[in-house]
Protein backbone atom coordinates (compact mmCIF):
# COMPACT_ATOMS: atom_id res chain seq x y z
CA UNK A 1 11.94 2.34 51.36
CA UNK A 2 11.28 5.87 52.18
CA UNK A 3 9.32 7.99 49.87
CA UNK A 4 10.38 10.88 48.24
CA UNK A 5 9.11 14.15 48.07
CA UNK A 6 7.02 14.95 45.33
CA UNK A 7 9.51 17.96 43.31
CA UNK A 8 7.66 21.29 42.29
CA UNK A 9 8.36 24.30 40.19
CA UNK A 10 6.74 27.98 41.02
CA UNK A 11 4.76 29.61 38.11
CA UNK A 12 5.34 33.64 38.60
CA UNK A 13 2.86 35.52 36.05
CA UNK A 14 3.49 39.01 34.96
CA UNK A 15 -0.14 39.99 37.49
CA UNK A 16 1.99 39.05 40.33
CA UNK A 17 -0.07 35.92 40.95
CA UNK A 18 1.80 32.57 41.05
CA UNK A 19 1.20 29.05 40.55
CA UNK A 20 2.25 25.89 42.14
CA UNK A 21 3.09 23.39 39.93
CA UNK A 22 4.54 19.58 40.09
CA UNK A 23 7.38 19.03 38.28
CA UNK A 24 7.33 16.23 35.98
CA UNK A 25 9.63 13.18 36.11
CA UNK A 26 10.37 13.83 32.00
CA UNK A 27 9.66 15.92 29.52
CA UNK A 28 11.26 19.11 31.22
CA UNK A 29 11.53 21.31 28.31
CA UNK A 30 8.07 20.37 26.85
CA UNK A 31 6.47 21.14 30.46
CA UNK A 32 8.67 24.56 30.26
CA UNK A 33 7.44 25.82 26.85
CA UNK A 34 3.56 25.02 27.96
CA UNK A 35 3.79 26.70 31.51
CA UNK A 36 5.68 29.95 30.16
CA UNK A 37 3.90 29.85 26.53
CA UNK A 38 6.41 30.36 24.57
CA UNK A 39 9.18 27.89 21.95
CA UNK A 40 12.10 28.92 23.38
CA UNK A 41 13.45 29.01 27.16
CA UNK A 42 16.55 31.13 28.61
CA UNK A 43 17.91 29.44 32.10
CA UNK A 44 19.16 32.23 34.69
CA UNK A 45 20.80 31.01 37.59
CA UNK A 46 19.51 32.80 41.28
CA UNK A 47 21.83 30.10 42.77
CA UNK A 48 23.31 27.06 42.54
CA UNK A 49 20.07 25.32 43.09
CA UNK A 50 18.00 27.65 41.89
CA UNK A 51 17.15 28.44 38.43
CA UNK A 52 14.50 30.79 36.44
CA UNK A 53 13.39 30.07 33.38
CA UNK A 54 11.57 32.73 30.91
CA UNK A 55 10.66 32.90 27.31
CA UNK A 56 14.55 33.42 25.31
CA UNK A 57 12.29 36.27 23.14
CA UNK A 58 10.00 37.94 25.65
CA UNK A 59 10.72 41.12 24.99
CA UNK A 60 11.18 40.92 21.67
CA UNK A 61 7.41 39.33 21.41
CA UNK A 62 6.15 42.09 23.31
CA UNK A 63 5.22 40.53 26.33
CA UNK A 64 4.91 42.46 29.75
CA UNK A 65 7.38 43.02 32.32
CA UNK A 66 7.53 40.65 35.25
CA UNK A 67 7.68 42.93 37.83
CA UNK A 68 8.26 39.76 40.45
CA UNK A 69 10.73 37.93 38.52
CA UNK A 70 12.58 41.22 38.40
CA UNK A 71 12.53 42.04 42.36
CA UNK A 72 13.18 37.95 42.82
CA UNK A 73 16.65 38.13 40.95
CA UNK A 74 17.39 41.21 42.67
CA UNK A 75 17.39 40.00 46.14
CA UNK A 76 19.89 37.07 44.64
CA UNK A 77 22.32 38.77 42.48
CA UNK A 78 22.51 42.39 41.32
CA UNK A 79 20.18 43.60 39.31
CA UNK A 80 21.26 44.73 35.53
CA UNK A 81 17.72 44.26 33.51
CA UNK A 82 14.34 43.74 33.65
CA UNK A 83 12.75 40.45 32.87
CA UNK A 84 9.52 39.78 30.99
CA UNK A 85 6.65 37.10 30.56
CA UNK A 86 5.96 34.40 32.98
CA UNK A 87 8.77 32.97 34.88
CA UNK A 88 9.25 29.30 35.64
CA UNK A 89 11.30 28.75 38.99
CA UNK A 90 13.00 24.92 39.51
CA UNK A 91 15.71 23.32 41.48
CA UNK A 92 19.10 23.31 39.93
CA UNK A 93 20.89 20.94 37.74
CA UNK A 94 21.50 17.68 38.82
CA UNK A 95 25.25 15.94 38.33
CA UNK A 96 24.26 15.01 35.01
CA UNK A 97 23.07 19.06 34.42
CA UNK A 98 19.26 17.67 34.13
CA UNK A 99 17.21 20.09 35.91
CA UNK A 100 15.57 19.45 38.99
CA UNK A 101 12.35 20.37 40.62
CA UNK A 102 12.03 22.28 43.89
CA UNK A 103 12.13 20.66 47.57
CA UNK A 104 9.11 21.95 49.49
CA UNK A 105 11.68 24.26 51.28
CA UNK A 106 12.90 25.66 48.35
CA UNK A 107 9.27 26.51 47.34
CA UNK A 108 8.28 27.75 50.64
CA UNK A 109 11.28 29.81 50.80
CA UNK A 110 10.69 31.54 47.39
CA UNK A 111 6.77 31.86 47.72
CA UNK A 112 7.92 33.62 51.19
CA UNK A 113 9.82 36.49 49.12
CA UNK A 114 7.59 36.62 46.44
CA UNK A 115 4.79 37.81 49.22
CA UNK A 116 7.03 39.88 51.17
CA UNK A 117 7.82 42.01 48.43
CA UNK A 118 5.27 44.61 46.56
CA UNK A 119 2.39 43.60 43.97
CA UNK A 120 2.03 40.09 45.41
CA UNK A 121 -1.14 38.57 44.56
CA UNK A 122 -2.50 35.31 46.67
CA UNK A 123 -3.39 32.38 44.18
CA UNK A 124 -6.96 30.38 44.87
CA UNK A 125 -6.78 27.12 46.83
CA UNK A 126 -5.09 24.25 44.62
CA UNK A 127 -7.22 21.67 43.70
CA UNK A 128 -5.78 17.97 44.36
């Protein structure tokens, strides 16, 4: 039986550094809240199979601008606001709308876009 590729999400912070992160088998909305610190999440859809999810009341808390959320929505769909606090990027939803982590392309793909555009910042070396 063929093993199957361990799923990921992408952590952008407001600093423009990101984060790889592994997405859990359950527990999706609890790992959501932690990662983006915050109690409530609003899904925007890039794609199809692509969805970013951001604090519902970032703004209204205060919290910065994403600057690299922003730009990553833009190259997707046309841009009509500004996005703030850290952004959580996963797969899609499944046929049963559960969400879905990343495929290594996916990530790879994304990270690639996040560098190419302005205020990038390389993350250290993760740790196994």
């Amino acid at each position: 039986m063929p093993k199957t590729a361990t799923p990921y999400a992408l952590l952008l912070r407001t600093d423009g550094t990101f984060e790889v992160l592994d997405w859990p088998a359950s527990g999706h909305l609890k790992f959501l809240y932690q990662a983006i610190d915050c109690q409530n999440v609003a899904a925007v859809d890039l794609t199809a199979k692509v969805t970013m999810w951001l604090d519902d009341e970032g703004i209204i808390v205060g919290a910065p601008v994403n600057p690299a959320a922003t730009r990553l929505y833009g190259m997707y769909r046309p841009l009509h606001q500004r996005y703030y606090g850290a952004a959580v990027l996963t797969g899609g939803p499944d046929r049963h709308g559960d969400t879905r982590g990343l495929s290594e392309d996916q990530l790879c793909e994304l990270i690639e876009r996040h560098l190419t555009t302005a205020a990038a910042a390389i993350p250290a070396q993760r740790t196994q």
